[in-house]
PDB file of N, CA and C in Angstrom:
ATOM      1  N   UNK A   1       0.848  -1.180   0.000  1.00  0.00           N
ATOM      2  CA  UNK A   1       0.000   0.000   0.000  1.00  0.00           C
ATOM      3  C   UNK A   1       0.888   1.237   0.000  1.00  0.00           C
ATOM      4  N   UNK A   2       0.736   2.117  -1.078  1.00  0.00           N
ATOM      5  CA  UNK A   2       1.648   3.383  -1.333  1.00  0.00           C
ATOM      6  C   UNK A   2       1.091   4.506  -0.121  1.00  0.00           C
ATOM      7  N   UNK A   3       1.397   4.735   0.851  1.00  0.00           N
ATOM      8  CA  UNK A   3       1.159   5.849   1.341  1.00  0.00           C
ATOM      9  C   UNK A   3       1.581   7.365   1.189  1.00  0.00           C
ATOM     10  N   UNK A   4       1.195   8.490   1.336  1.00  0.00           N
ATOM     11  CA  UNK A   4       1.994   9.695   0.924  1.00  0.00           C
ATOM     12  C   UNK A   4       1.388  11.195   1.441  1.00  0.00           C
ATOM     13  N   UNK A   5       1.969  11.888   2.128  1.00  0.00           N
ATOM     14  CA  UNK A   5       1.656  12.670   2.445  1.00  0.00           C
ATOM     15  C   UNK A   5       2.030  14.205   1.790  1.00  0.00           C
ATOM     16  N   UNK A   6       1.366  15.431   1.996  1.00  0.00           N
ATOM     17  CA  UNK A   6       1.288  16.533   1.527  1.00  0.00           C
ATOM     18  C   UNK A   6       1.789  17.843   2.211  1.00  0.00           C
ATOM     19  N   UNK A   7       3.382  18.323   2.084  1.00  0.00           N
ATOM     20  CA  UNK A   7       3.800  19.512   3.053  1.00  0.00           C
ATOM     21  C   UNK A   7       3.735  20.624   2.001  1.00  0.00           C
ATOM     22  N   UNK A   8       3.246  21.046   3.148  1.00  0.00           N
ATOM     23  CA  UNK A   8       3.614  22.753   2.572  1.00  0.00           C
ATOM     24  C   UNK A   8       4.451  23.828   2.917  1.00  0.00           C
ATOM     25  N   UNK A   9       5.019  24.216   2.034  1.00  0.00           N
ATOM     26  CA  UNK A   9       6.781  25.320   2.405  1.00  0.00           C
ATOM     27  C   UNK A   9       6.897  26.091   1.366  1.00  0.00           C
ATOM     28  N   UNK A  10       6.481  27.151   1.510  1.00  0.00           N
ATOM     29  CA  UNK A  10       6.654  28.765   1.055  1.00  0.00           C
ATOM     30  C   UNK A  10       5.732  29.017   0.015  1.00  0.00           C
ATOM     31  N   UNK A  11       5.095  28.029   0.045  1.00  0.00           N
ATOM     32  CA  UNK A  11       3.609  27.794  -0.948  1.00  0.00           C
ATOM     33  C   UNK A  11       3.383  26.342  -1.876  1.00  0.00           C
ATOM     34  N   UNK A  12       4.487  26.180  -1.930  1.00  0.00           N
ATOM     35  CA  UNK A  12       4.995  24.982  -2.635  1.00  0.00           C
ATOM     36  C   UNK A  12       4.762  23.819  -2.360  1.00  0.00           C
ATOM     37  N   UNK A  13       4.022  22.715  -3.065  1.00  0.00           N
ATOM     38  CA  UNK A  13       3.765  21.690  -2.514  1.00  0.00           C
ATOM     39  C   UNK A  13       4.244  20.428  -2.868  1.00  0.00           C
ATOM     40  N   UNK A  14       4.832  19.549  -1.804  1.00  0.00           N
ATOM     41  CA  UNK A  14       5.395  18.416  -2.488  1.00  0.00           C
ATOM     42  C   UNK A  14       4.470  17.336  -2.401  1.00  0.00           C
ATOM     43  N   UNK A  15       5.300  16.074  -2.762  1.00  0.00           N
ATOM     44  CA  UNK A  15       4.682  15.133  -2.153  1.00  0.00           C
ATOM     45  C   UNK A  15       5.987  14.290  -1.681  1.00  0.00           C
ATOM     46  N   UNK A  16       5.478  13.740  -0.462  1.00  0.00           N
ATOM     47  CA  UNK A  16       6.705  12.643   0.182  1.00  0.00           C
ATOM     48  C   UNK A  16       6.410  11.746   0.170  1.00  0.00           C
ATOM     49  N   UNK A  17       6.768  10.421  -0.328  1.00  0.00           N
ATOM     50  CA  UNK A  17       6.103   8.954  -0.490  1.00  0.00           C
ATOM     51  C   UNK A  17       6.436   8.751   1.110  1.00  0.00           C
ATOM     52  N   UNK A  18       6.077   7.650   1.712  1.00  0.00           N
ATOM     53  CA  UNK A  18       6.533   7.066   2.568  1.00  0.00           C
ATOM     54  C   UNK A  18       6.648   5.354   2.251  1.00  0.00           C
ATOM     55  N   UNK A  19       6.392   4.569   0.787  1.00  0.00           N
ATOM     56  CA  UNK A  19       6.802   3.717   0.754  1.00  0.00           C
ATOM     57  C   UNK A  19       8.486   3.891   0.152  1.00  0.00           C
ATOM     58  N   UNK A  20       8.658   2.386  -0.060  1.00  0.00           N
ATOM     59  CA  UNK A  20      10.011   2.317  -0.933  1.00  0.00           C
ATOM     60  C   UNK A  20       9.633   2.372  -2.311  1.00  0.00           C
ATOM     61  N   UNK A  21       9.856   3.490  -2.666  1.00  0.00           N
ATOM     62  CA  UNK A  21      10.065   3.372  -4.383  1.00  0.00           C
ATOM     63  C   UNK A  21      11.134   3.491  -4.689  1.00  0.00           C
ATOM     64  N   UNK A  22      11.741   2.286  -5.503  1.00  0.00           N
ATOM     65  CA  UNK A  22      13.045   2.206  -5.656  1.00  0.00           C
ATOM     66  C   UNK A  22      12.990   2.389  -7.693  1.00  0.00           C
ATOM     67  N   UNK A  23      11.903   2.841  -7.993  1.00  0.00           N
ATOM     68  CA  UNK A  23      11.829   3.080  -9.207  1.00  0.00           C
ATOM     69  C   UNK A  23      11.272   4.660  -9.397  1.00  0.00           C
ATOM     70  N   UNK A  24      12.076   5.465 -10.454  1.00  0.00           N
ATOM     71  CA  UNK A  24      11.856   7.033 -10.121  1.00  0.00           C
ATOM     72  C   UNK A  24      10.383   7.320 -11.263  1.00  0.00           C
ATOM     73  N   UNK A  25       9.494   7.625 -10.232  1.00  0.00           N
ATOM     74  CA  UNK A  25       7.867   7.735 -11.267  1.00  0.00           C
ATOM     75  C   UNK A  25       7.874   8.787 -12.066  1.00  0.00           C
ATOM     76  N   UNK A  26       9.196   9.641 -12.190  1.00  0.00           N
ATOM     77  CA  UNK A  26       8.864  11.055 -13.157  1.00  0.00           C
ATOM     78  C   UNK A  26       9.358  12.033 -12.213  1.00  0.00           C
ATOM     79  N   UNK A  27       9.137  13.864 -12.636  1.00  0.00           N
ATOM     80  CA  UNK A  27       9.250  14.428 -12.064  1.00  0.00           C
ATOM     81  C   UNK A  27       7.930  14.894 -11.408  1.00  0.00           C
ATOM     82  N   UNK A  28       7.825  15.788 -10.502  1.00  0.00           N
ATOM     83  CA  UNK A  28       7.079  16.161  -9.683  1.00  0.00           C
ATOM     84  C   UNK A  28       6.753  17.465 -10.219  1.00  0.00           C
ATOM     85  N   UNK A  29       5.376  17.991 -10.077  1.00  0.00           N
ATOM     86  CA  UNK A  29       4.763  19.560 -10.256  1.00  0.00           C
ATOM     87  C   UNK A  29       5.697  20.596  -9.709  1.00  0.00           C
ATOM     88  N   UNK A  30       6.356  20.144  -8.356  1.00  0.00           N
ATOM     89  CA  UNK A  30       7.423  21.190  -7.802  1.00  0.00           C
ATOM     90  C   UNK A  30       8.667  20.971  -8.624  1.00  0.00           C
ATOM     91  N   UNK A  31       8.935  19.521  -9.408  1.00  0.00           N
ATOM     92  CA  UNK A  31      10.606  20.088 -10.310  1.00  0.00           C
ATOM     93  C   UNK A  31      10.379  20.620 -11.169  1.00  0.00           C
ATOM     94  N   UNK A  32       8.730  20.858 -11.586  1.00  0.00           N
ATOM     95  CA  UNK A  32       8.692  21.455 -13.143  1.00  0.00           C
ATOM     96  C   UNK A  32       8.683  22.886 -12.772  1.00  0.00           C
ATOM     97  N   UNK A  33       8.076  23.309 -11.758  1.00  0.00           N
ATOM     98  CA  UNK A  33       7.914  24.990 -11.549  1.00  0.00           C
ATOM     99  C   UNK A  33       9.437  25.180 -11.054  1.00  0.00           C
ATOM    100  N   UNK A  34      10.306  24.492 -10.222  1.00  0.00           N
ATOM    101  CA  UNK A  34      11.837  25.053 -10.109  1.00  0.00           C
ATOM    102  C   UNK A  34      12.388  24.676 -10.990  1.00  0.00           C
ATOM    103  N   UNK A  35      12.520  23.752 -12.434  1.00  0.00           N
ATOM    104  CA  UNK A  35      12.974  23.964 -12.976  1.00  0.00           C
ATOM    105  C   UNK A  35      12.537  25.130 -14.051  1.00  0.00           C
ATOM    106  N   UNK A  36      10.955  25.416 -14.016  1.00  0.00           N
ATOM    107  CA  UNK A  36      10.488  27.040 -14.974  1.00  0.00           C
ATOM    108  C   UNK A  36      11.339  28.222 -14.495  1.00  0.00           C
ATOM    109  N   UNK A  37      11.284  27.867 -12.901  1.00  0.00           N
ATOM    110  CA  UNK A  37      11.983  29.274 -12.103  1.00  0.00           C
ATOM    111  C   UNK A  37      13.760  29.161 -12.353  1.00  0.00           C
ATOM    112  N   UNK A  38      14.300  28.601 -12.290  1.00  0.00           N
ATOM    113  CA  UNK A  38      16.133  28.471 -12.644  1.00  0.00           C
ATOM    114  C   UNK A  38      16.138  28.691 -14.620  1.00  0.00           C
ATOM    115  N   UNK A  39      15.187  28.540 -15.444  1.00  0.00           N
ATOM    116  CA  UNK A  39      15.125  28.636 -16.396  1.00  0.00           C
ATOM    117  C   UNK A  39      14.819  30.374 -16.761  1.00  0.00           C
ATOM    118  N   UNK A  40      13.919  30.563 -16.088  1.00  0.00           N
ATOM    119  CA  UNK A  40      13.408  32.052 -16.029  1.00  0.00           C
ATOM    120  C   UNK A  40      14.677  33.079 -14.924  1.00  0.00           C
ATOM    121  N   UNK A  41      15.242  33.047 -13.586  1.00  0.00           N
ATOM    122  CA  UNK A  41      16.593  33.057 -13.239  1.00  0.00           C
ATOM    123  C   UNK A  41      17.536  33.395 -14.214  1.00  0.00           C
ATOM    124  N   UNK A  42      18.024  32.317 -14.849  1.00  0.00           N
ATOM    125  CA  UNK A  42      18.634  32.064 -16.082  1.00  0.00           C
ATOM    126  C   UNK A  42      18.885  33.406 -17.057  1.00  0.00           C
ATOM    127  N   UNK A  43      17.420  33.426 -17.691  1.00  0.00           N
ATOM    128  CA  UNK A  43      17.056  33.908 -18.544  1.00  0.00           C
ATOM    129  C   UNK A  43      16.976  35.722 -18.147  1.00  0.00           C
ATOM    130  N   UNK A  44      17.092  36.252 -17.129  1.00  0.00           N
ATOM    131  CA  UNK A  44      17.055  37.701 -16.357  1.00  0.00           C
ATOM    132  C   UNK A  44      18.367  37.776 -16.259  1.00  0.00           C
ATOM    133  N   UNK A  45      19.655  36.695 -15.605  1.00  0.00           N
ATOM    134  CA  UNK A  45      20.399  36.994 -15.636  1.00  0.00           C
ATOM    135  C   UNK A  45      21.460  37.154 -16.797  1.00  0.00           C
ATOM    136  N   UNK A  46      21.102  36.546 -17.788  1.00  0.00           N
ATOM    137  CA  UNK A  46      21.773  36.891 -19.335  1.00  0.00           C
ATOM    138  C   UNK A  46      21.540  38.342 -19.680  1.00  0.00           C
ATOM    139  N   UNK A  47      20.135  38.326 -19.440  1.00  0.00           N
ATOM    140  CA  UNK A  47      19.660  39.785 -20.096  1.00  0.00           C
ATOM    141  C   UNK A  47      20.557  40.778 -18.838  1.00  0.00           C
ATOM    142  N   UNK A  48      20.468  40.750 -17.540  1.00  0.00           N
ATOM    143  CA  UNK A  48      21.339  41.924 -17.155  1.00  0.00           C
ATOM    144  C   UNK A  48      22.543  41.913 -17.295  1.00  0.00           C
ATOM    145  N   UNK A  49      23.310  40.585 -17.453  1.00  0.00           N
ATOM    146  CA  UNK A  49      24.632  40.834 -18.098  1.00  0.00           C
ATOM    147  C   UNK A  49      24.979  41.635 -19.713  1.00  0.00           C
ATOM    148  N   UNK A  50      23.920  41.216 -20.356  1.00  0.00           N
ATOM    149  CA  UNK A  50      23.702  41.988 -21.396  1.00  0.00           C
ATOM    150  C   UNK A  50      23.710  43.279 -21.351  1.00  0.00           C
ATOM    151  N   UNK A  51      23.243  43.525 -20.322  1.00  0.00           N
ATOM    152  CA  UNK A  51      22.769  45.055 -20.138  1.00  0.00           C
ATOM    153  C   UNK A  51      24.353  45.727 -19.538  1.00  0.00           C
ATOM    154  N   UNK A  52      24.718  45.286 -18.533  1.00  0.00           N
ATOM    155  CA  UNK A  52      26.226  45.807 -18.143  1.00  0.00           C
ATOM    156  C   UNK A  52      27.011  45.925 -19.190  1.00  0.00           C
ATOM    157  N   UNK A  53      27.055  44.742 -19.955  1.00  0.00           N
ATOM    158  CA  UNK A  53      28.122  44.895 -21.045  1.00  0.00           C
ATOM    159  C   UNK A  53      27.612  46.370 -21.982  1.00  0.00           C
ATOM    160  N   UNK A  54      26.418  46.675 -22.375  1.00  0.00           N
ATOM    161  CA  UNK A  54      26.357  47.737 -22.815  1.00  0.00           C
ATOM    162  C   UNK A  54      26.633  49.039 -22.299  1.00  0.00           C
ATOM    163  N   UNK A  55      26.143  49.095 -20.851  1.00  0.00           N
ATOM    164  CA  UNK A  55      26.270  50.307 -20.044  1.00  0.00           C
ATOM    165  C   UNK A  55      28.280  50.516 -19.870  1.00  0.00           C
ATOM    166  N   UNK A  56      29.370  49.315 -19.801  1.00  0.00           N
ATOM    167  CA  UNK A  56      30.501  49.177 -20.075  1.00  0.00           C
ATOM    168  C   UNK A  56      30.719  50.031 -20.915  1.00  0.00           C
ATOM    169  N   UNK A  57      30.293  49.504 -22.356  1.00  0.00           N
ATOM    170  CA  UNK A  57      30.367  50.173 -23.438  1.00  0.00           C
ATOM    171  C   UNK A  57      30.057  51.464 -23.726  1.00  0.00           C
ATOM    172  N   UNK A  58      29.185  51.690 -23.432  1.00  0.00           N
ATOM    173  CA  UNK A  58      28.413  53.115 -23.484  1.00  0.00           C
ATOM    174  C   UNK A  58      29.729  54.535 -22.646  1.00  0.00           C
ATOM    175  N   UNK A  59      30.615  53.224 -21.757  1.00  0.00           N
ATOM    176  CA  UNK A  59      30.860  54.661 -20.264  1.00  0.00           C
ATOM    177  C   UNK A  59      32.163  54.845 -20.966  1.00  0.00           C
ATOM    178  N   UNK A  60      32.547  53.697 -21.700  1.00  0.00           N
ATOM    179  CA  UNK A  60      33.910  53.969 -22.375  1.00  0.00           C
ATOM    180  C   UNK A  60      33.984  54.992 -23.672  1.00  0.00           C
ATOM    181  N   UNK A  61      32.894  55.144 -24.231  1.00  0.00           N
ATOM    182  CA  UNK A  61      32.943  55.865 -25.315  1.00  0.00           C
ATOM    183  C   UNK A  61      32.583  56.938 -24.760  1.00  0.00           C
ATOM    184  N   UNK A  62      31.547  57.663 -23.764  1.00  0.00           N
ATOM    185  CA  UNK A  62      31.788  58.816 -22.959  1.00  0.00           C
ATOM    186  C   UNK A  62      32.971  59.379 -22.676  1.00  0.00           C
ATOM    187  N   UNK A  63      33.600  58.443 -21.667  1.00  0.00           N
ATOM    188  CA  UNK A  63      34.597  58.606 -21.583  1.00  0.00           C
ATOM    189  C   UNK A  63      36.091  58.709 -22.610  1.00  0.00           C
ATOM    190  N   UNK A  64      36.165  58.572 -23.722  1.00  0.00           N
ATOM    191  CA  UNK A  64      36.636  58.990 -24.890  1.00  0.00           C
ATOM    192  C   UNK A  64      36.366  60.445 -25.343  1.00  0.00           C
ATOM    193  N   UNK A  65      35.034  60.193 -25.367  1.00  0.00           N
ATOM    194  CA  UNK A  65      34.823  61.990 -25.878  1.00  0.00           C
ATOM    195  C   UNK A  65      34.817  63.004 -24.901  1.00  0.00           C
ATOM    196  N   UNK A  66      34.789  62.570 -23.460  1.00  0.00           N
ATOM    197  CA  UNK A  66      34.837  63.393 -22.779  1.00  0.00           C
ATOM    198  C   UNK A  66      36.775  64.160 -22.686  1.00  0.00           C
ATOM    199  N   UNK A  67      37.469  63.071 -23.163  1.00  0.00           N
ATOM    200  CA  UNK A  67      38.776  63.628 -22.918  1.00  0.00           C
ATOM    201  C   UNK A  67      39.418  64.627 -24.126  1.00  0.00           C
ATOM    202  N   UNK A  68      38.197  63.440 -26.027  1.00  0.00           N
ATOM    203  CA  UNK A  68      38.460  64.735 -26.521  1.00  0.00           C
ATOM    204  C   UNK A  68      38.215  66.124 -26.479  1.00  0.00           C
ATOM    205  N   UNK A  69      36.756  66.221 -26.180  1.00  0.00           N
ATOM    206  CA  UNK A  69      36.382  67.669 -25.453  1.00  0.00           C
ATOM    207  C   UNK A  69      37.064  68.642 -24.293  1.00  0.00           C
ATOM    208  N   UNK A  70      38.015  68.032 -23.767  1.00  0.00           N
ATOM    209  CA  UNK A  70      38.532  68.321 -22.453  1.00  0.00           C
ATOM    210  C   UNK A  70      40.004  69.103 -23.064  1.00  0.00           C
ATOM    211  N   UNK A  71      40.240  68.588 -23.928  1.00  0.00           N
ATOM    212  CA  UNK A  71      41.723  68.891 -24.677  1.00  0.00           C
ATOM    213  C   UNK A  71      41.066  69.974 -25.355  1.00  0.00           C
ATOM    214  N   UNK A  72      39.932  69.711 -26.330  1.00  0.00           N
ATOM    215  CA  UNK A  72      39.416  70.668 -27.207  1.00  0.00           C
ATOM    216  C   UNK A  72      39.498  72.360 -26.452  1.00  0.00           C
ATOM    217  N   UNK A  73      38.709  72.181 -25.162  1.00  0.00           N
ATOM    218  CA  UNK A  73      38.824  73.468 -24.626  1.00  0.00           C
ATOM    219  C   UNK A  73      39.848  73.801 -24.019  1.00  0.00           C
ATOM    220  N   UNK A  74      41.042  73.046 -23.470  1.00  0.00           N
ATOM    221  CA  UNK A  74      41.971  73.367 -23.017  1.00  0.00           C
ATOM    222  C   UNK A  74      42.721  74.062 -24.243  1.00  0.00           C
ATOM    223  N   UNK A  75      42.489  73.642 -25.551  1.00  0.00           N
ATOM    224  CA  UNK A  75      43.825  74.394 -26.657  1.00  0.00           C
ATOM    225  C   UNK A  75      43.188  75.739 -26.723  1.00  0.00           C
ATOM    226  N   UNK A  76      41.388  75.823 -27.159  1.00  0.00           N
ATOM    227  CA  UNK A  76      40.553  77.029 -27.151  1.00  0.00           C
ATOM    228  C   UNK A  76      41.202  77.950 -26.154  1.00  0.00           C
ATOM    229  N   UNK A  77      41.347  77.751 -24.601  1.00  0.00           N
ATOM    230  CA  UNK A  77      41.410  78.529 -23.426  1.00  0.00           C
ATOM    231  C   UNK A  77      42.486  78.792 -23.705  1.00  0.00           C
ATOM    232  N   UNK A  78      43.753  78.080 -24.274  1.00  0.00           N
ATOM    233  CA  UNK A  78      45.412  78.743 -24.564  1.00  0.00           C
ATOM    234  C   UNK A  78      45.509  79.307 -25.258  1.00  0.00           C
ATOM    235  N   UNK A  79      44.809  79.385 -26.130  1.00  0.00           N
ATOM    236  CA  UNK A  79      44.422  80.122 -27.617  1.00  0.00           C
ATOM    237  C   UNK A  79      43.673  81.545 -27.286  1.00  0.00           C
ATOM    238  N   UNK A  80      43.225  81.933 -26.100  1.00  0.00           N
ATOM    239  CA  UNK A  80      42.257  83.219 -25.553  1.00  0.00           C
ATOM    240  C   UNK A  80      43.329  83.881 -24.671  1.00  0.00           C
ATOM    241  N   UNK A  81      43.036  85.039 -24.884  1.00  0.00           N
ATOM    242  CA  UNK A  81      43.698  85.893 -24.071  1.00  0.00           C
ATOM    243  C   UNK A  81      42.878  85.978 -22.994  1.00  0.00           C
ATOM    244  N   UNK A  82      41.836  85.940 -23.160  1.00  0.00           N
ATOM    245  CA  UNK A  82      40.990  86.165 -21.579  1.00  0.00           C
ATOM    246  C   UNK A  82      41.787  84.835 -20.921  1.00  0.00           C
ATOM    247  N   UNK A  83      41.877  83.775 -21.171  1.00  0.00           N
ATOM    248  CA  UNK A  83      42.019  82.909 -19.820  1.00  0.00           C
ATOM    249  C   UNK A  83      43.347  82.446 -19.636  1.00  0.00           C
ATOM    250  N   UNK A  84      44.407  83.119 -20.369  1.00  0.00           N
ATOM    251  CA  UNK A  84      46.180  83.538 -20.026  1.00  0.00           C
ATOM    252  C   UNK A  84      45.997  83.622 -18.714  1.00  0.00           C
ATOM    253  N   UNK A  85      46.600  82.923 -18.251  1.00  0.00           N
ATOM    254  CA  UNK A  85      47.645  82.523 -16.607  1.00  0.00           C
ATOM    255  C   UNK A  85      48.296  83.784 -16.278  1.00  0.00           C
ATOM    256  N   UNK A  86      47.989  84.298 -15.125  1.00  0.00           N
ATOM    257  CA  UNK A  86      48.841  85.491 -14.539  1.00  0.00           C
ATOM    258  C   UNK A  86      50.033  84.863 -13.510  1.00  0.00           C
ATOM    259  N   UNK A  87      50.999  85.011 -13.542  1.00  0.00           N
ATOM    260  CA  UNK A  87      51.738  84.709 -12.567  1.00  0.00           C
ATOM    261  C   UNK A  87      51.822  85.384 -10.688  1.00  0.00           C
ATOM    262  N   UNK A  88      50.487  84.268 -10.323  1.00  0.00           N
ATOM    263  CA  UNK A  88      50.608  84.559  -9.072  1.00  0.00           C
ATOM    264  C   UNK A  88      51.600  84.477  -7.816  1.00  0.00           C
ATOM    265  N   UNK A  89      52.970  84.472  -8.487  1.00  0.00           N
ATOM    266  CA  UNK A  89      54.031  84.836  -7.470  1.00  0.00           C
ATOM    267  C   UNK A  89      54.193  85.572  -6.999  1.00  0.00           C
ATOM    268  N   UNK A  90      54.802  86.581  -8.034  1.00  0.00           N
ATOM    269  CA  UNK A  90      54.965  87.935  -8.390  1.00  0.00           C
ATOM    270  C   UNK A  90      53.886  89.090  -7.463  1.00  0.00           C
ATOM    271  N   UNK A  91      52.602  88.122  -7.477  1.00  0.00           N
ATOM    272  CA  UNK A  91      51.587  89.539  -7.089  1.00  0.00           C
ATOM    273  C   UNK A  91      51.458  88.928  -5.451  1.00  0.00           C
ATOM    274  N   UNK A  92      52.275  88.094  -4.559  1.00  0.00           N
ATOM    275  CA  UNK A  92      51.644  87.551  -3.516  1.00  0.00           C
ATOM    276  C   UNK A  92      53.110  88.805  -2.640  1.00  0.00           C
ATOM    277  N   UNK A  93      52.797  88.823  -1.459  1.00  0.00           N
ATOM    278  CA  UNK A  93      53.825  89.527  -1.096  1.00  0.00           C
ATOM    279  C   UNK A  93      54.502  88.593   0.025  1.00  0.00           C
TER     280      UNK A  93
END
């Protein structure tokens, strides 16, 4: 006589034989939803690695133009007489 009882844990329901089954009857309703959930897991964590690798990408090419721009105005500002360097030695006493 197969006996078997019914627990419940975090909503999830198994079943526990309490005979010997020494033959495996399949999977269970709970390996199919943890294996949907490690599949779906899975599947979020590709996509946010995906997503880093772009945001990577994205900070490096910022960061490219931010240094050409940075030079750009530094030659502009050497190039202006307004923003010529005074030698604050000279004027400190």
């Amino acid at each position: 006589m197969d006996q078997t009882e019914s627990a419940e844990e975090d909503g999830v329901f198994t079943t526990i034989s309490l005979a010997d089954d020494s033959v495996d009857s399949g999977s269970t309703v709970s390996d199919s939803k943890l294996d949907c959930e490690q599949v779906m897991m899975n599947a979020d964590m590709e996509e946010l690695s995906a997503r880093v690798d772009a945001v990577k990408e994205e900070n490096l090419k910022l960061k490219s133009e931010n240094q050409v721009l940075g030079q750009y105005i530094e030659n502009l500002m050497s190039a202006s007489s307004v923003f010529q360097t005074t030698d604050t030695k000279s004027k400190r006493k």
